[in-house]
Protein backbone atom coordinates (compact mmCIF):
# COMPACT_ATOMS: atom_id res chain seq x y z
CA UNK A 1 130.73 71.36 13.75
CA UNK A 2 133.55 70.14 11.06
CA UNK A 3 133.09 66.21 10.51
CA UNK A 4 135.86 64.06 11.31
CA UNK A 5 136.39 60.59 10.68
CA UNK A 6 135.70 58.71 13.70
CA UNK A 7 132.05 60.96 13.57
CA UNK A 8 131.17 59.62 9.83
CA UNK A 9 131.99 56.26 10.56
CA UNK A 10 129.82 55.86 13.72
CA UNK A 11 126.87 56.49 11.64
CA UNK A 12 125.10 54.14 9.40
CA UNK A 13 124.37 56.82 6.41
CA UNK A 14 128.26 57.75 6.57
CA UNK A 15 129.38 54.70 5.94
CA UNK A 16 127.57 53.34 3.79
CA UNK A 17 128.74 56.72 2.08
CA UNK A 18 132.25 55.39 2.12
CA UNK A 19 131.27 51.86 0.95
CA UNK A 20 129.67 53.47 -1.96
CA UNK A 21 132.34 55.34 -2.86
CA UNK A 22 135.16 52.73 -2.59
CA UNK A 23 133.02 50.74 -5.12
CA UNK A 24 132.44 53.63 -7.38
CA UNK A 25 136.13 53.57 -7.70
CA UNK A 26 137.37 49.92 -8.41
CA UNK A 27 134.91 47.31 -9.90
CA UNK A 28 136.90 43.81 -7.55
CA UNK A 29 135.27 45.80 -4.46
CA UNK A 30 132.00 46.49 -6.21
CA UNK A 31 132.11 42.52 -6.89
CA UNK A 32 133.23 41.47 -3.32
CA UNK A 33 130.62 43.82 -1.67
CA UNK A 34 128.01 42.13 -3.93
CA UNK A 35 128.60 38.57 -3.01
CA UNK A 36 129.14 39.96 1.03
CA UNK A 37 126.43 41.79 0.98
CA UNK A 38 124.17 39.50 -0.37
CA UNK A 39 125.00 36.84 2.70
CA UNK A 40 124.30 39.51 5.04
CA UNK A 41 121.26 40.59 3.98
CA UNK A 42 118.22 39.76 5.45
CA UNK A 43 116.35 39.19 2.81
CA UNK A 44 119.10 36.93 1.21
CA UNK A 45 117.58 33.85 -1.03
CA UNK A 46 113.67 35.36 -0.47
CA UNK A 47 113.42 38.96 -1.12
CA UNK A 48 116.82 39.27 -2.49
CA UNK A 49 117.35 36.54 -5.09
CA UNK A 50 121.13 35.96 -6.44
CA UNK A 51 120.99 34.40 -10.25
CA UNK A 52 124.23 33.54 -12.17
CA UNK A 53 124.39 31.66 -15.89
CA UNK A 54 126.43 31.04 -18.81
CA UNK A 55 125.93 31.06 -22.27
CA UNK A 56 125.06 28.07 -22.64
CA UNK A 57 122.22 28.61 -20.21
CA UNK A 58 123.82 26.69 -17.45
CA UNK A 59 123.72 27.06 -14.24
CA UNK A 60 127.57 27.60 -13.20
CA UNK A 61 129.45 26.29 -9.85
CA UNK A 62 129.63 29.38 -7.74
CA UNK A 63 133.11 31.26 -7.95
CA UNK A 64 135.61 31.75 -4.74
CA UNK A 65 133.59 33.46 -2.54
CA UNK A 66 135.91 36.73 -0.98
CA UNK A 67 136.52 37.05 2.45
CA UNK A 68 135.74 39.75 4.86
CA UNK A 69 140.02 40.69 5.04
CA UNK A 70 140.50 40.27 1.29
CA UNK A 71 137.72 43.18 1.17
CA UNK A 72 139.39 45.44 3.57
CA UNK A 73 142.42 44.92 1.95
CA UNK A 74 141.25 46.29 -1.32
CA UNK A 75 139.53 49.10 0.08
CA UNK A 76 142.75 50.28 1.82
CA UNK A 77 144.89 50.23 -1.32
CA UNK A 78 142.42 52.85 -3.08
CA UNK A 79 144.20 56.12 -4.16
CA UNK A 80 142.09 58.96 -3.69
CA UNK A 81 144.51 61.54 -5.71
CA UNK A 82 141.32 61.28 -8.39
CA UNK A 83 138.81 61.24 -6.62
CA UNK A 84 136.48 63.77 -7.47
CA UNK A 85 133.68 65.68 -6.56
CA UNK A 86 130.80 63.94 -8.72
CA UNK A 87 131.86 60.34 -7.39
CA UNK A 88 131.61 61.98 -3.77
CA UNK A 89 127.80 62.81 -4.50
CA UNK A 90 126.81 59.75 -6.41
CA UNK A 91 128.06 58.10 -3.61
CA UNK A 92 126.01 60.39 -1.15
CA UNK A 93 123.30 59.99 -3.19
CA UNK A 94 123.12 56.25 -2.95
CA UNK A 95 123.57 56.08 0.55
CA UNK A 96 120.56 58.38 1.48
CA UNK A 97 118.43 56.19 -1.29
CA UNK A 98 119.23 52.54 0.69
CA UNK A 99 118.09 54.41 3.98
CA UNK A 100 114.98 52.65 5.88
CA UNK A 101 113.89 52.65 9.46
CA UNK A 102 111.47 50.09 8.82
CA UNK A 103 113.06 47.01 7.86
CA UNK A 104 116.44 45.42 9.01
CA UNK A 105 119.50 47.14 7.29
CA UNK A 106 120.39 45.68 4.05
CA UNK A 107 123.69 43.11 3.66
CA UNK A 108 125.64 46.39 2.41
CA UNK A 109 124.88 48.42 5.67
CA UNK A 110 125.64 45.27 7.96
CA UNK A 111 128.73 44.82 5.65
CA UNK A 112 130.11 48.10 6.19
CA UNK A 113 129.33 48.11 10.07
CA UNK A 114 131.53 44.77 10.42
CA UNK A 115 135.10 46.10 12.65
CA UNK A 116 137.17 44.83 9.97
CA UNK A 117 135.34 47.17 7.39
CA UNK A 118 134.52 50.03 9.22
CA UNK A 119 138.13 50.47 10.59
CA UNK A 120 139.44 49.91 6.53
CA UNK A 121 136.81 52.56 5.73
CA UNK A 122 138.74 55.18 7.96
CA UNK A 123 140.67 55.44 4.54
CA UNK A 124 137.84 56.01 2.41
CA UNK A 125 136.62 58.87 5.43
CA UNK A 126 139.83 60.40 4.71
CA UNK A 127 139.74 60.85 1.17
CA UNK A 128 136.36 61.83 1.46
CA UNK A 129 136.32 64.73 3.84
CA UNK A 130 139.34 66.21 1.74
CA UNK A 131 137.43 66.98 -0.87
CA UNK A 132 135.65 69.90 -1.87
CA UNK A 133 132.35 68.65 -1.88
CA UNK A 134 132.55 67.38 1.70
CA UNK A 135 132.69 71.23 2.72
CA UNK A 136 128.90 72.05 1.92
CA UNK A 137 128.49 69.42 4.41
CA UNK A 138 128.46 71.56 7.63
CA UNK A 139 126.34 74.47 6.11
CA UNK A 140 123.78 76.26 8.09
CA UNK A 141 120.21 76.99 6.89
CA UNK A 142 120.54 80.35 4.70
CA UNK A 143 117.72 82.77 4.80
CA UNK A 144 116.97 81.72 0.61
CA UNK A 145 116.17 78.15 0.23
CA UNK A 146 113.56 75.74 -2.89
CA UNK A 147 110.83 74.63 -1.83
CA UNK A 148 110.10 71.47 -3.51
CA UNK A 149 106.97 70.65 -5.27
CA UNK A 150 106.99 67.42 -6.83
CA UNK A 151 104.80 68.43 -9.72
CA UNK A 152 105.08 69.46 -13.08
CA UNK A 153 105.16 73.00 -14.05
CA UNK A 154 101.53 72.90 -15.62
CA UNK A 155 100.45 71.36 -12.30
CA UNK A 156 101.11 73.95 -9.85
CA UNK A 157 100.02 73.98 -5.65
CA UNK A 158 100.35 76.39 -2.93
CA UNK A 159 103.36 76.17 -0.57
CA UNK A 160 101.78 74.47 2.77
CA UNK A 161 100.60 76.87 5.29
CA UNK A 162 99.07 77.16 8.54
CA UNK A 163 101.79 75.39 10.79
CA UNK A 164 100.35 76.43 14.07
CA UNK A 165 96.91 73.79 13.17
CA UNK A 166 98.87 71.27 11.68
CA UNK A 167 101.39 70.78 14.35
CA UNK A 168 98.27 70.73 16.80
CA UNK A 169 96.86 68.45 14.21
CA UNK A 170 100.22 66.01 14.37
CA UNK A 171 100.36 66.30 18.25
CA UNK A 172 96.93 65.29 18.37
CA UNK A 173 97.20 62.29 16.44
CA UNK A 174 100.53 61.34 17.90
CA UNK A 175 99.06 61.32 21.34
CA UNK A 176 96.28 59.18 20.03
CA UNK A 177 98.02 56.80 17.75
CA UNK A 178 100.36 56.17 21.07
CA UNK A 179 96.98 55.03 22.54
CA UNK A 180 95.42 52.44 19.82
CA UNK A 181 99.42 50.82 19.24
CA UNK A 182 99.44 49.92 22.71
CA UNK A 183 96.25 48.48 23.03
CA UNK A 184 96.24 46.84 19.33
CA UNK A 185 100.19 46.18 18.67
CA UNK A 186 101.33 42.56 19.90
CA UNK A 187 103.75 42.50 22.80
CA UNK A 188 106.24 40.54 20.64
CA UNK A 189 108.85 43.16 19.71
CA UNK A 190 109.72 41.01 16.73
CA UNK A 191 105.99 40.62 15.56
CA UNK A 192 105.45 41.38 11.49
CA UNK A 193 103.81 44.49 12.26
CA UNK A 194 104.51 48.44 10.99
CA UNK A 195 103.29 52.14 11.15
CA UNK A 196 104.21 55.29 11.34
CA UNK A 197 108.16 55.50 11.71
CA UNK A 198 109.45 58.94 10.78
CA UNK A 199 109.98 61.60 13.29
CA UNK A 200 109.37 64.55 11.68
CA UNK A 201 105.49 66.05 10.36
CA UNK A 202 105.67 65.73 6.68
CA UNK A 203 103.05 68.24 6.30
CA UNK A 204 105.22 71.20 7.06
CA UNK A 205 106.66 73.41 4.82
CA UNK A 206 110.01 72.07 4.10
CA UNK A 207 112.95 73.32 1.88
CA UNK A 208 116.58 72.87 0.98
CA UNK A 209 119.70 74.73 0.42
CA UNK A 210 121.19 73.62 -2.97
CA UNK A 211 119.25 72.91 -6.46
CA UNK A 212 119.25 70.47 -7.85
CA UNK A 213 121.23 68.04 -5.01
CA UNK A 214 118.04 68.66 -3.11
CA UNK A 215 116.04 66.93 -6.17
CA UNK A 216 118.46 63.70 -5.55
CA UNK A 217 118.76 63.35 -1.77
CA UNK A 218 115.39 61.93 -1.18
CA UNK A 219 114.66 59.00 1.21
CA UNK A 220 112.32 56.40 0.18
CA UNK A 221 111.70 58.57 -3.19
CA UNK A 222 108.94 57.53 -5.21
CA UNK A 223 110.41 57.91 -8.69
CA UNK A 224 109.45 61.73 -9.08
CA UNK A 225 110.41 62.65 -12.71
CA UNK A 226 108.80 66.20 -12.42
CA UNK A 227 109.83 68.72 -9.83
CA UNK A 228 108.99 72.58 -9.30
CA UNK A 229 111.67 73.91 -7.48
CA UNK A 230 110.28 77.34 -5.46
CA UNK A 231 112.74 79.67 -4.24
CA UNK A 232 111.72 80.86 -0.84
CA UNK A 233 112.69 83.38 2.06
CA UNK A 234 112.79 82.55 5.80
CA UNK A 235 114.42 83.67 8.75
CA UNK A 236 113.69 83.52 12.86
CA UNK A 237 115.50 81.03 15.31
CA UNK A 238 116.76 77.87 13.36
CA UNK A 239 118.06 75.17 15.50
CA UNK A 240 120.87 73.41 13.77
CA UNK A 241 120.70 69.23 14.16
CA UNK A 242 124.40 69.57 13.96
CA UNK A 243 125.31 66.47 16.66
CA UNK A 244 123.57 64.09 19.15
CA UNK A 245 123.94 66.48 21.39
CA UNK A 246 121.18 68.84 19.92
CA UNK A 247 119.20 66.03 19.15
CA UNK A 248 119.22 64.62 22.81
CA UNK A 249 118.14 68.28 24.68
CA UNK A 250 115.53 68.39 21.98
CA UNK A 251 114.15 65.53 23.31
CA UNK A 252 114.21 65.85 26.51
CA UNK A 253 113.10 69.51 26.81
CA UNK A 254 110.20 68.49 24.90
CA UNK A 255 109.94 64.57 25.08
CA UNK A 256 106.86 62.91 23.21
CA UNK A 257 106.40 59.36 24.18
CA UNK A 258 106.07 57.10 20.88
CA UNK A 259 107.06 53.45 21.92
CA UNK A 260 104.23 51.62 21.10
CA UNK A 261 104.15 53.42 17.82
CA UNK A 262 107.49 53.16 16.46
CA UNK A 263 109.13 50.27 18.70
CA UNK A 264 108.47 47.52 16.22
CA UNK A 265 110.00 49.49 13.09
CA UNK A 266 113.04 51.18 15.33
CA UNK A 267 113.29 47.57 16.53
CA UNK A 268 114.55 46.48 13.35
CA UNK A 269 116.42 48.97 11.80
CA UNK A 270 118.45 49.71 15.07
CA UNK A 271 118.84 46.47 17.26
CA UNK A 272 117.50 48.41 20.43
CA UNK A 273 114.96 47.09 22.61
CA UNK A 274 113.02 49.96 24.53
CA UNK A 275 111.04 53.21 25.22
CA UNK A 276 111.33 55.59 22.20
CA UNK A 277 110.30 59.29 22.12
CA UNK A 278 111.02 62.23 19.35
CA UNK A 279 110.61 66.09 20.30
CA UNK A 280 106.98 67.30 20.51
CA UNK A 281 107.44 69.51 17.58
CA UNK A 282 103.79 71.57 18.77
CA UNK A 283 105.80 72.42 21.90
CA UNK A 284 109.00 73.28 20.20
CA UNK A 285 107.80 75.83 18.24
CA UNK A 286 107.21 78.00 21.42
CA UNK A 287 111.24 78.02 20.84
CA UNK A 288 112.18 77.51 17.68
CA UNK A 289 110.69 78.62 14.34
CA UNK A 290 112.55 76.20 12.54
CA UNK A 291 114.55 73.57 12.14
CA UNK A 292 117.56 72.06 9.81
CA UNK A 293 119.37 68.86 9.34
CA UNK A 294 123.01 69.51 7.46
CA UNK A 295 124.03 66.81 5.36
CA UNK A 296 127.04 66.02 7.87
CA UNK A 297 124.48 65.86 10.86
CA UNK A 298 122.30 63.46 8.77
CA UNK A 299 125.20 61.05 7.99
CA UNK A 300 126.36 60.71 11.60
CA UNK A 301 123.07 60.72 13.30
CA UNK A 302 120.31 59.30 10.92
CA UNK A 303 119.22 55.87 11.84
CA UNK A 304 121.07 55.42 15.21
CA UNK A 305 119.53 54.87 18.61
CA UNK A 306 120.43 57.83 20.10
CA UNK A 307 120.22 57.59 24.23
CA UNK A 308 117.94 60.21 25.77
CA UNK A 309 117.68 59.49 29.25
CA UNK A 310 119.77 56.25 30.10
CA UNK A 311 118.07 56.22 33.37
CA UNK A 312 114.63 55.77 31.99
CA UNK A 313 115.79 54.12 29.64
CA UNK A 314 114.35 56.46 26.41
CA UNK A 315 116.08 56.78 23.05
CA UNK A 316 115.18 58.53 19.90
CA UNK A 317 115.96 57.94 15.87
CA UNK A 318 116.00 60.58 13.68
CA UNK A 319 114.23 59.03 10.27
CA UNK A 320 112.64 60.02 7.25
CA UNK A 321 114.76 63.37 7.36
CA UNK A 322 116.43 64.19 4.38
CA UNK A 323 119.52 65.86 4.92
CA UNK A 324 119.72 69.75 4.16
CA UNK A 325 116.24 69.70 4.78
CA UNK A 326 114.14 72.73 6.61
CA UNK A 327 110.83 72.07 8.38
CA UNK A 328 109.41 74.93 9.57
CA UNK A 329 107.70 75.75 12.61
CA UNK A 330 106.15 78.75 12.44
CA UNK A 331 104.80 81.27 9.65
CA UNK A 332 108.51 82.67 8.89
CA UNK A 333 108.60 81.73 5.26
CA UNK A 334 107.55 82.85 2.26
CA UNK A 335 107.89 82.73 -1.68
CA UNK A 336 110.60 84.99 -2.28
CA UNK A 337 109.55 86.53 -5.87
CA UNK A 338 112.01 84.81 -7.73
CA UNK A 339 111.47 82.98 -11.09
CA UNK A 340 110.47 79.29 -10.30
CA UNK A 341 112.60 76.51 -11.70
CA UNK A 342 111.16 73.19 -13.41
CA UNK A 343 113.25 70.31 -13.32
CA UNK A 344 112.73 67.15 -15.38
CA UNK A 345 114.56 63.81 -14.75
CA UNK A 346 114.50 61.32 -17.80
CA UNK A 347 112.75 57.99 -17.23
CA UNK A 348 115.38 55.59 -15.46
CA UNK A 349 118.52 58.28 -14.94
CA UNK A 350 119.66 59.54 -11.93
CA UNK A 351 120.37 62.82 -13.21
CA UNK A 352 118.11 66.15 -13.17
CA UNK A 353 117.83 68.28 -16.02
CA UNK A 354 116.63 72.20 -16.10
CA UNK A 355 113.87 72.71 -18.11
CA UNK A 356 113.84 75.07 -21.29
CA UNK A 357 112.86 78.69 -19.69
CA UNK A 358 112.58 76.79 -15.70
């Protein structure tokens, strides 16, 4: 499915794409979606502190706030004739690292979901998807993929095996975790309380099309500095995530109930109020051997409450996913022979670097 502009913008990762870009390229809107962003955000004056002095050591009277228009305005006057490709993944890049499904959106995410800024990011969407780098976007999982390992070269671990036992494993624990956060979870949807809000397994085998851009779009990294990056083989029936669409049948062909699990964190990171489930991935796999999540399917779909069954009532969120991402099923992978590469990314930079001989 090509993206389009009205599909980018009606997800949260898209636009804040678009935000991010449209300050990478002039410092006034980086400054005006600082001081917006901060008022939105939840965490504003506790978790999120704003601190402004002079020289002198003074605390200075705040400057002229800018308004809401006055930040639209800027962002339509942008000329994208330089835009290029390395702005388009930094920004990408920072919009997949602000991404969490267990907390309220930050002020920039609210920010760029306001009408008066989504509809002046339609300009930004433009640019965006003109650009070379917007093309990998709709790319289908390739028979050679990495495999990451998050490891240094010296510290070396098999690729993760036996997905028949762990997705029986998952299921199992699914079904029973359902069970306890019914009976122990408070009734108040807005209670302080947490768990398990992904909707994937994490224990899978899992791989990526493109090194090193798979190093960099991580959610809720950890800081990895070290990476082994495995070059691996798969093939069998792949279902593409490629719109809601997919998503939805997924669901309801193989519907796993997970409200009193995940309603508290889905609560507030989506605004919705209501029965949740996610595909039983155990009974997928009678289906599908695997499964892939293109970057443009991840921008437009990750984080929304999508509607499964509007008569019962069920929606799903697809979270902790990161885009161009492979879990597999079934036993249809393997190490493919090739050389391994070892990536190392210097203390407090963004960027990956190939090691000597990786």
């Amino acid at each position: 499915m090509e993206p389009d502009i009205e599909q980018l913008l009606n997800g949260p990762r898209g636009r804040r794409l678009c935000l991010e870009l449209a300050m990478e390229m002039d410092q006034d809107i980086r400054i005006a979606v600082f001081h917006l962003g901060y008022n939105l955000d939840p965490g504003a004056g506790r978790s999120r502190v704003l601190l402004t002095m002079n020289p002198s050591g003074e605390v200075p009277p705040p400057p002229p706030e800018p308004t809401v228009d006055e930040l639209a305005a800027l962002i339509r006057s942008l000329d994208f004739r330089s835009i290029t490709d390395e702005l388009v993944q930094h920004a990408l890049q920072r919009a997949v690292d602000t991404a969490r499904y267990w907390q309220e959106p930050d002020g920039e995410d609210v920010l760029a979901a306001a009408p008066e800024i989504k509809n002046a990011l339609c300009h930004v969407a433009e640019g965006v998807l003109g650009t070379s780098a917007a093309e990998s976007w709709t790319l289908e999982a390739e028979v050679r993929q990495w495999s990451i390992d998050w490891r240094s070269a010296g510290d070396p671990a098999p690729l993760a095996g036996n997905p028949r036992q762990k997705l029986a494993e998952w299921a199992r624990n699914q079904r029973s975790g359902e069970v306890r956060a019914a009976w122990e979870r408070p009734a108040d949807i807005r209670a302080n309380v947490g768990g398990e809000w992904w909707s994937i397994p994490h224990n899978l085998m899992q791989s990526t099309g493109q090194i090193p851009q798979g190093l960099s779009l991580v959610e809720d990294s950890l800081g990895w500095e070290n990476a082994t990056a495995i070059p691996v083989a798969g093939t069998g029936r792949i279902l593409e995530i490629e719109s809601a669409e997919v998503w939805i049948e997924l669901c309801r062909m193989f519907p796993l109930e997970v409200t009193a699990s995940r309603r508290h964190d889905w609560f507030r990171t989506t605004g919705r109020h209501g029965r949740w489930v996610i595909p039983d991935w155990e009974r997928a796999s009678s289906r599908w051997d695997a499964v892939h999540l293109p970057i443009n399917g991840y921008l437009h779909l990750a984080g929304r409450a999508l509607d499964v069954d509007p008569v019962e009532g069920t929606a799903s969120v697809i979270a902790g996913w990161n885009p161009d991402t492979t879990f597999w099923l079934n036993d249809v992978v393997r190490e493919s022979g090739e050389p391994r590469q070892h990536w190392h990314r210097p203390h407090n930079q963004d960027e990956w670097q190939l090691a000597a001989g990786g």
